[in-house]
C-alpha atoms as a PDB file:
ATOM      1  CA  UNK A   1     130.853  96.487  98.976  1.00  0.00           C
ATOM      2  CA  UNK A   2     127.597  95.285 101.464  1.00  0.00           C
ATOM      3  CA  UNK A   3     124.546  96.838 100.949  1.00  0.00           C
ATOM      4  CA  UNK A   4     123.816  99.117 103.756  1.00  0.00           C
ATOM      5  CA  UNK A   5     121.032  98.047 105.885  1.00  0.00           C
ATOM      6  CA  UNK A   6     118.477 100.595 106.786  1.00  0.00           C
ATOM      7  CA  UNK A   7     115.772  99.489 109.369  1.00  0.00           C
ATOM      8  CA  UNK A   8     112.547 100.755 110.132  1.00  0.00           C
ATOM      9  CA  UNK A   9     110.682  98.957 113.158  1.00  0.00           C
ATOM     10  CA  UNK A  10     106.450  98.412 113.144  1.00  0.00           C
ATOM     11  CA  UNK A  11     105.635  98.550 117.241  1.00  0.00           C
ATOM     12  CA  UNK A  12     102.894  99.834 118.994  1.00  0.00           C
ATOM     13  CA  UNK A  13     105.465 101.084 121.664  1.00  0.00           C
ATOM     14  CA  UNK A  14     109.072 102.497 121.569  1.00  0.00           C
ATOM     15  CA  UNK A  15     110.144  98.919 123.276  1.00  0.00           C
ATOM     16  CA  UNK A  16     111.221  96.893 120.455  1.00  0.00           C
ATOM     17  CA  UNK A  17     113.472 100.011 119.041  1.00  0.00           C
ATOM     18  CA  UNK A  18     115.029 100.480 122.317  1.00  0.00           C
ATOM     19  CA  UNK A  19     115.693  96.837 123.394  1.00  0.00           C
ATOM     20  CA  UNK A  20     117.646  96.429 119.712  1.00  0.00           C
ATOM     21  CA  UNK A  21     119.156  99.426 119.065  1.00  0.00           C
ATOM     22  CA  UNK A  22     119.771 101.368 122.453  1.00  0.00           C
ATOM     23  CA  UNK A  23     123.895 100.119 121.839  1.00  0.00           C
ATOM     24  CA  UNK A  24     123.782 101.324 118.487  1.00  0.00           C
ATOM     25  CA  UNK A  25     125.478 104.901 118.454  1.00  0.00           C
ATOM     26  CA  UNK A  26     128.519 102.603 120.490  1.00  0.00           C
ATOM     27  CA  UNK A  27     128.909 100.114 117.892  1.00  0.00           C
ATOM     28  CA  UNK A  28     131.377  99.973 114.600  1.00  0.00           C
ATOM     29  CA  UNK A  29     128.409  98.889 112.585  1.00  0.00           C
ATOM     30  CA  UNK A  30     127.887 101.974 110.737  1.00  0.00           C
ATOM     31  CA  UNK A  31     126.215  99.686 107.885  1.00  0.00           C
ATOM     32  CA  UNK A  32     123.355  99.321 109.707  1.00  0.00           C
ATOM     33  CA  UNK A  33     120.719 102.562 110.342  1.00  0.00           C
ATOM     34  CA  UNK A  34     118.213 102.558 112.655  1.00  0.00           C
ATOM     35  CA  UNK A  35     115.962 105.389 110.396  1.00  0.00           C
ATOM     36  CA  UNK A  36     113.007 105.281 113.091  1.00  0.00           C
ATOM     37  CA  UNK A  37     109.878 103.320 115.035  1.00  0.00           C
ATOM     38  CA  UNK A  38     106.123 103.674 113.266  1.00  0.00           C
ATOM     39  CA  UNK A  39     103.019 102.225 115.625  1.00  0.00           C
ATOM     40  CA  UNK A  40     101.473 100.303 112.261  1.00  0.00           C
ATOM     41  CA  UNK A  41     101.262  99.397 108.784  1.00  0.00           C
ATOM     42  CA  UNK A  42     100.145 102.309 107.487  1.00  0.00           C
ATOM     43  CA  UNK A  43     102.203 104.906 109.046  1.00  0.00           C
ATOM     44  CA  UNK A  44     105.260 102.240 107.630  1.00  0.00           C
ATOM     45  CA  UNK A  45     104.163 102.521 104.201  1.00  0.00           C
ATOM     46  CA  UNK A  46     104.146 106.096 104.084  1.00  0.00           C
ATOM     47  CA  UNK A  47     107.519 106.105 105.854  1.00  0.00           C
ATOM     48  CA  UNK A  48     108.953 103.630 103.358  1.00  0.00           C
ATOM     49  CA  UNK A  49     108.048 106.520 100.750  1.00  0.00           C
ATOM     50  CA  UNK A  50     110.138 108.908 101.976  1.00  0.00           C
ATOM     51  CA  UNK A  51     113.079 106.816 102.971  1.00  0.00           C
ATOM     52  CA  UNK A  52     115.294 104.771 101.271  1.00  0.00           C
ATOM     53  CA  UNK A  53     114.565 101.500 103.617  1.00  0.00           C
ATOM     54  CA  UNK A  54     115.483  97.838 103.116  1.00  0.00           C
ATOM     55  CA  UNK A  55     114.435  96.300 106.246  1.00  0.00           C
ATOM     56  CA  UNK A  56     111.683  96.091 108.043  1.00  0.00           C
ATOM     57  CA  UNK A  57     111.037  94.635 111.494  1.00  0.00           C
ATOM     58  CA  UNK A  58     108.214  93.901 112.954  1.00  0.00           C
ATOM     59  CA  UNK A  59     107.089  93.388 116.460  1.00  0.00           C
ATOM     60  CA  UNK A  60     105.091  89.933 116.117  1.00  0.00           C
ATOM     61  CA  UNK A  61     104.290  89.806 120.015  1.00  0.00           C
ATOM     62  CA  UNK A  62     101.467  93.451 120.256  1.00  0.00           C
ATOM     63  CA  UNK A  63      99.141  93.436 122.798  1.00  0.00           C
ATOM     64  CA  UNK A  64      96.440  94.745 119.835  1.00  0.00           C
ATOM     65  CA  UNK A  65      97.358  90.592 118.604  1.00  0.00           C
ATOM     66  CA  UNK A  66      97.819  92.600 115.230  1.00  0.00           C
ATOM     67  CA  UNK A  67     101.397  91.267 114.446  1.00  0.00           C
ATOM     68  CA  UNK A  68     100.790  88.874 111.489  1.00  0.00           C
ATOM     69  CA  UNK A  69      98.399  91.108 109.844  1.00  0.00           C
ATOM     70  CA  UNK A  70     100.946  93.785 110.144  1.00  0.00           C
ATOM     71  CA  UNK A  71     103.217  92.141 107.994  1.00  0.00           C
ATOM     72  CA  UNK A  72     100.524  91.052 105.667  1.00  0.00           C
ATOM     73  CA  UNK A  73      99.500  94.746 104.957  1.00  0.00           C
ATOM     74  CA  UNK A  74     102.704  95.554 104.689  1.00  0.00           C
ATOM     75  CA  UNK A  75     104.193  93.117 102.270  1.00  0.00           C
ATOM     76  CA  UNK A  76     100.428  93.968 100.390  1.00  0.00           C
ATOM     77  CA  UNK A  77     102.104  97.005 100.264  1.00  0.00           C
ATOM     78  CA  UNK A  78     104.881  97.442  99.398  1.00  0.00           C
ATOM     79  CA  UNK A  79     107.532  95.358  97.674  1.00  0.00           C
ATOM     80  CA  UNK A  80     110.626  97.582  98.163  1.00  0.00           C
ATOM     81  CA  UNK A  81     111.876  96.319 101.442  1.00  0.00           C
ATOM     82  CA  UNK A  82     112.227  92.842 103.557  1.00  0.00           C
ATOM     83  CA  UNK A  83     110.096  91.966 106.475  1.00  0.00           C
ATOM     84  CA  UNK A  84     111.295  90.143 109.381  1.00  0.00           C
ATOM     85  CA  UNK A  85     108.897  89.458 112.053  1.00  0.00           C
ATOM     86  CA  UNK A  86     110.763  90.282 115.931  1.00  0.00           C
ATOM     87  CA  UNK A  87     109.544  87.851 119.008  1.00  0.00           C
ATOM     88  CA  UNK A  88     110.273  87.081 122.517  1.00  0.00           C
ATOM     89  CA  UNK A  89     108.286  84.047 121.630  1.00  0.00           C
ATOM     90  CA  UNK A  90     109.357  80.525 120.461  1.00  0.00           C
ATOM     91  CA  UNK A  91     106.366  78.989 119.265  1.00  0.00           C
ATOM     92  CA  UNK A  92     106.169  77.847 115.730  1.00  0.00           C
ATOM     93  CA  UNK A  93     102.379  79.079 114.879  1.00  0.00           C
ATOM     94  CA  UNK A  94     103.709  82.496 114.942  1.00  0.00           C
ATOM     95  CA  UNK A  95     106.258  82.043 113.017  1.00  0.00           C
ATOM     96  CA  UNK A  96     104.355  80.199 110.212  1.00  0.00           C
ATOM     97  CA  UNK A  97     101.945  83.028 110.515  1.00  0.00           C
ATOM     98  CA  UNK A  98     104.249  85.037 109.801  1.00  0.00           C
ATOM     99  CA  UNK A  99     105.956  83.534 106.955  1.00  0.00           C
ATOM    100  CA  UNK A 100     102.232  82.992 105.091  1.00  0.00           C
ATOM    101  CA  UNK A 101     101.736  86.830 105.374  1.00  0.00           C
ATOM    102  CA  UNK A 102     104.899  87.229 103.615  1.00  0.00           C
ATOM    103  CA  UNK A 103     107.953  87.800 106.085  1.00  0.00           C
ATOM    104  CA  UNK A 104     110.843  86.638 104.837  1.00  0.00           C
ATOM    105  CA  UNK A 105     112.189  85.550 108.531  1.00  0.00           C
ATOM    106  CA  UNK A 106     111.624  85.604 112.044  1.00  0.00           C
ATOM    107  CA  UNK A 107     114.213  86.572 114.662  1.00  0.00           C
ATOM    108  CA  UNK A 108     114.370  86.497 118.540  1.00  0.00           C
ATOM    109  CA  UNK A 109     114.523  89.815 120.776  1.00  0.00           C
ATOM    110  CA  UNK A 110     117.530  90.754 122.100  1.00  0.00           C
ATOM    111  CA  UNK A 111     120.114  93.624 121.710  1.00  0.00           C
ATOM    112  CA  UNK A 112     122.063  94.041 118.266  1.00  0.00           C
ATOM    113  CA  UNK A 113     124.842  91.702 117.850  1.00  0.00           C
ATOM    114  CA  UNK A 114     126.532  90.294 114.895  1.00  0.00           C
ATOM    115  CA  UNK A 115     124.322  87.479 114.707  1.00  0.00           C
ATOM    116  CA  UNK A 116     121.328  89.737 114.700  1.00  0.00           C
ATOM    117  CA  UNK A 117     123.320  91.964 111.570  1.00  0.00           C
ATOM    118  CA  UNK A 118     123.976  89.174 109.987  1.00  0.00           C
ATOM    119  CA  UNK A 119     120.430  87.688 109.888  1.00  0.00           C
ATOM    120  CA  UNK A 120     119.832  90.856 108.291  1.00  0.00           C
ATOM    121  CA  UNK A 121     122.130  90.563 105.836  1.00  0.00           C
ATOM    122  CA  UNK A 122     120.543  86.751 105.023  1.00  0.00           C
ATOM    123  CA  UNK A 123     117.159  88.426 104.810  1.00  0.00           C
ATOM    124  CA  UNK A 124     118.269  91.317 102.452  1.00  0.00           C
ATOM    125  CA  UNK A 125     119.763  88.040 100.431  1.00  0.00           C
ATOM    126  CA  UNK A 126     116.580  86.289  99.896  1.00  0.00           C
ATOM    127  CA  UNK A 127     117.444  84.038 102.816  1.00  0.00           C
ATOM    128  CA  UNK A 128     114.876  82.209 105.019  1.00  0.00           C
ATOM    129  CA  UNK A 129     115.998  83.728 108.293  1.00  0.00           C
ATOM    130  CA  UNK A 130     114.252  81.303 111.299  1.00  0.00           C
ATOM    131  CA  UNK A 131     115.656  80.455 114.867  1.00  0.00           C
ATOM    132  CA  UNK A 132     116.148  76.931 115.248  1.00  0.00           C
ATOM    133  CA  UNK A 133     113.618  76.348 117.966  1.00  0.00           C
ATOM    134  CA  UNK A 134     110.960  77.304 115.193  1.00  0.00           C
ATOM    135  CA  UNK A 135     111.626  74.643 112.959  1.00  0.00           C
ATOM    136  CA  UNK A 136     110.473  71.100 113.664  1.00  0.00           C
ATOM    137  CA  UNK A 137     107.160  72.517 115.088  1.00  0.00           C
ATOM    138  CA  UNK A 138     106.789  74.882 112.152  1.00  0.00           C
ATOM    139  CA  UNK A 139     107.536  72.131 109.337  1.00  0.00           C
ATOM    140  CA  UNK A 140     104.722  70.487 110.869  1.00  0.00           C
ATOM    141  CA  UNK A 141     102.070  72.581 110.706  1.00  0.00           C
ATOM    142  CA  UNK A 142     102.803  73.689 106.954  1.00  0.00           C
ATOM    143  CA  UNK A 143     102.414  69.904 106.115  1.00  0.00           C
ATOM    144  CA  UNK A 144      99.517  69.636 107.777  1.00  0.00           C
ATOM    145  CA  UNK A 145      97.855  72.125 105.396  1.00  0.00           C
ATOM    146  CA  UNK A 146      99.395  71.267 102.100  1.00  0.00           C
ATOM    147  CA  UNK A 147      97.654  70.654  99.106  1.00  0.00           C
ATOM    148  CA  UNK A 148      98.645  67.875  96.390  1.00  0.00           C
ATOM    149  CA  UNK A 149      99.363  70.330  93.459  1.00  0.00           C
ATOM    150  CA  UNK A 150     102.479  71.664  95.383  1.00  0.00           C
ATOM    151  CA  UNK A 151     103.643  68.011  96.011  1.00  0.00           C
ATOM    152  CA  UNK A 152     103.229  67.557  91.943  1.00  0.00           C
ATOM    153  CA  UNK A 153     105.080  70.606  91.402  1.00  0.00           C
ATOM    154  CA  UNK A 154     107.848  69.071  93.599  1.00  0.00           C
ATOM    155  CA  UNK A 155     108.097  66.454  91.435  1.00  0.00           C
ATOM    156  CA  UNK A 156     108.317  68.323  88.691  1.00  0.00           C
ATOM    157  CA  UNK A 157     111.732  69.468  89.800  1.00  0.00           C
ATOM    158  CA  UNK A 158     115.097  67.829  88.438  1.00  0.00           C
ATOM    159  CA  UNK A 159     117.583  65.738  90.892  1.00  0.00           C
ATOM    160  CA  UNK A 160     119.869  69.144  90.757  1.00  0.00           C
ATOM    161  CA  UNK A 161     117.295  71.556  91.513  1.00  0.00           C
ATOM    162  CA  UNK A 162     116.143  69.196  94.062  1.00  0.00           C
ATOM    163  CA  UNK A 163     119.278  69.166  95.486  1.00  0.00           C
ATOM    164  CA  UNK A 164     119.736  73.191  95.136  1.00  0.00           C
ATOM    165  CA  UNK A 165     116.172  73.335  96.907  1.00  0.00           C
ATOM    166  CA  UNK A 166     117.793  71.706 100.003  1.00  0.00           C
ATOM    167  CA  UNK A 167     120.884  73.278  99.620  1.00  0.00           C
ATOM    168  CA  UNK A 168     118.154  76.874 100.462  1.00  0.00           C
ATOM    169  CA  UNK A 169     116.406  74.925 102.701  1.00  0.00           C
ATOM    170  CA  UNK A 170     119.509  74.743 104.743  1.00  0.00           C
ATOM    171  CA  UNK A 171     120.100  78.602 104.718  1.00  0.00           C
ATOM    172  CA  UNK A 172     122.961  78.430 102.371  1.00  0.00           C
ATOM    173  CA  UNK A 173     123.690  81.317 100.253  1.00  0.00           C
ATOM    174  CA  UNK A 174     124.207  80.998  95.995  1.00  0.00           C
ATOM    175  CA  UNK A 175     127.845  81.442  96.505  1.00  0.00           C
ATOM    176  CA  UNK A 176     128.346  78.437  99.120  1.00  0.00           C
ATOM    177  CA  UNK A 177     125.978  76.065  96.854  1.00  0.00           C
ATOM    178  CA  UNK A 178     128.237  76.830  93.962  1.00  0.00           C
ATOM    179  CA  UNK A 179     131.293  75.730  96.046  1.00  0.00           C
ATOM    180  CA  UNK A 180     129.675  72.930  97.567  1.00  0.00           C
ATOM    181  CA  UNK A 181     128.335  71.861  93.969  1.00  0.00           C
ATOM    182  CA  UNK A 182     131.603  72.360  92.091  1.00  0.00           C
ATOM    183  CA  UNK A 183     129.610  75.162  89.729  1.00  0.00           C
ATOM    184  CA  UNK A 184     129.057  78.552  88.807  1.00  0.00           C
ATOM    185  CA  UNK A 185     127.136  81.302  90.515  1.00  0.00           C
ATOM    186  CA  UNK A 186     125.173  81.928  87.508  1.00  0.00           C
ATOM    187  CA  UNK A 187     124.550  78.680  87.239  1.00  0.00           C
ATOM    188  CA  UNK A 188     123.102  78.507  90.577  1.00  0.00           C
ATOM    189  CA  UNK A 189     121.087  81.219  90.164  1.00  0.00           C
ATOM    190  CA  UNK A 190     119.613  79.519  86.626  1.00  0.00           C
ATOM    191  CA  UNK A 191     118.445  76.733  88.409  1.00  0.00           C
ATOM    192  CA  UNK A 192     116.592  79.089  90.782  1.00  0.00           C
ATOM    193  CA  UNK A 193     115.062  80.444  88.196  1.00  0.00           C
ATOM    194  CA  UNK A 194     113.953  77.078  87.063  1.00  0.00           C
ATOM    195  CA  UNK A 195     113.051  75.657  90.361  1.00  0.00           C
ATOM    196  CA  UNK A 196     110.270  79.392  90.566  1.00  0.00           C
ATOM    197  CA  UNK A 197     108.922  78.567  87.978  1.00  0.00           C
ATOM    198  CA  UNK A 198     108.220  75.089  88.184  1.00  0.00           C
ATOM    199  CA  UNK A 199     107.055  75.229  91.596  1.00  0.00           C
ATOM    200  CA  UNK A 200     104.847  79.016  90.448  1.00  0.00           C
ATOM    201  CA  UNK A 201     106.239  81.223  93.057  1.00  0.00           C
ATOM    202  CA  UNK A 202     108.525  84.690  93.209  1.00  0.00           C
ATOM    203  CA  UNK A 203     110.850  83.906  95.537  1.00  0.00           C
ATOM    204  CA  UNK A 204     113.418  81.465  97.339  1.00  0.00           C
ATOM    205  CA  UNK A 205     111.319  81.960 100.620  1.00  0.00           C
ATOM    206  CA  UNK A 206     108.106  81.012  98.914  1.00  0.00           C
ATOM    207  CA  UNK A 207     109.557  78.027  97.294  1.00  0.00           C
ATOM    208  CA  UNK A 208     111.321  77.060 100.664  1.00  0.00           C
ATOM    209  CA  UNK A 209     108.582  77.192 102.247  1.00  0.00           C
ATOM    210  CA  UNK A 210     106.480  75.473  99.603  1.00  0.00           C
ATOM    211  CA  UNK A 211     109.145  71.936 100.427  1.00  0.00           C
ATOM    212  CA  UNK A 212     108.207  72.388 103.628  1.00  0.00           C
ATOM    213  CA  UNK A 213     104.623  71.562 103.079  1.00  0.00           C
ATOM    214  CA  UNK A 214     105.528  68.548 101.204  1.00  0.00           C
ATOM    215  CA  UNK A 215     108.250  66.451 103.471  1.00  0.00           C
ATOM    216  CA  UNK A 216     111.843  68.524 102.945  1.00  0.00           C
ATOM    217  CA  UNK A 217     113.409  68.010 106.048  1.00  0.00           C
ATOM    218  CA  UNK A 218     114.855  71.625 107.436  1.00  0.00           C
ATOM    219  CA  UNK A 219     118.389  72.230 108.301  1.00  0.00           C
ATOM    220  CA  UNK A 220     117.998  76.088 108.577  1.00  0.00           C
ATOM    221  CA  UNK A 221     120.803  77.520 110.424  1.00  0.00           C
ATOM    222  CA  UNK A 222     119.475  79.117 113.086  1.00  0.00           C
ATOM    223  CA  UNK A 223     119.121  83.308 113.636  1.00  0.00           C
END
């Protein structure tokens, strides 16, 4: 059975709640609850407390210019829920802002849909959850600040977990990288574990991410 997805949304103003979930009570999605709006970090954090929340969203476009550094506090605090960052924007420097501060996606305004739900589900995966316009223009921009260590790291990795490493690069979930590979979950999810490690980070975003910087070429489906 899917993991219910309960959202809480970081916005100065009641706009971003009521542009996504104004349809809601309508809708057969009864997976998804909308369990309120909070004007900052803070006030999230204590929310997250007394709730049992596994998504947060985050409006990325505040006229305070406090987006990314919402996320960051956040994600400082907390580790028991997903960030996604929310924009009407399409430029890649917010969305690589976003990722460094430790969102796990960023997805486009606009009322709830199934492609929205699932993006949440892809988030609540591990997935990196980007639009497509993001990601030429974002690529860039990582690569222009890497470091050599991660490209050492990259080498590091064998032809399989490179190949894996794409394989999340392109959005693809364990279970359609098993498929595609002709092997087991578990055996998937062992190479993960391998490709963490050797590249020293704590998650499949991070080490997505991390390829960016050092010449994987995306093929992220978009949100």
């Amino acid at each position: 059975m899917a993991e219910d997805i309960r959202v809480l949304i970081v916005d100065e103003t009641p706009a971003l709640a009521e542009g996504l979930f104004e349809e809601m009570p309508d809708r057969p999605d009864g997976d998804v609850r909308f369990v309120g709006s909070v004007p900052d970090a803070p006030s999230a954090l204590r929310t997250i407390d007394d709730e049992s929340i596994n998504l947060i969203l985050v409006d990325l476009d505040r006229e305070d210019g406090y987006g990314v550094e919402t996320v960051r506090l956040i994600r400082e605090g907390t580790d028991r829920a997903r960030v996604l960052g929310v924009t009407s924007e399409h430029g890649p420097d917010l969305a690589a802002g976003a990722l460094a501060a430790g969102a796990c996606g960023v997805v486009s305004v606009g009322p709830v849909s199934q492609e929205l739900i699932s993006a949440f589900r892809r988030a609540l995966a591990g997935e990196l959850v980007l639009p497509a316009a993001h990601l030429s223009g974002l690529v860039d921009r990582l690569r222009n600040g890497a470091e050599g260590s991660g490209a050492q790291r990259l080498a590091s990795l064998t032809a399989r977990e490179t190949q894996i490493l794409q394989a999340l690069a392109d959005g693809s979930a364990t279970a359609e990288i098993a498929r595609s590979l002709g092997i087991s979950p578990m055996t998937v999810q062992s190479h993960v574990k391998n490709i963490l490690a050797k590249l020293g980070v704590h998650s499949k975003v991070e080490a997505v991410t991390l390829a960016w910087r050092f010449g994987l070429s995306p093929n992220v489906r978009s949100a």
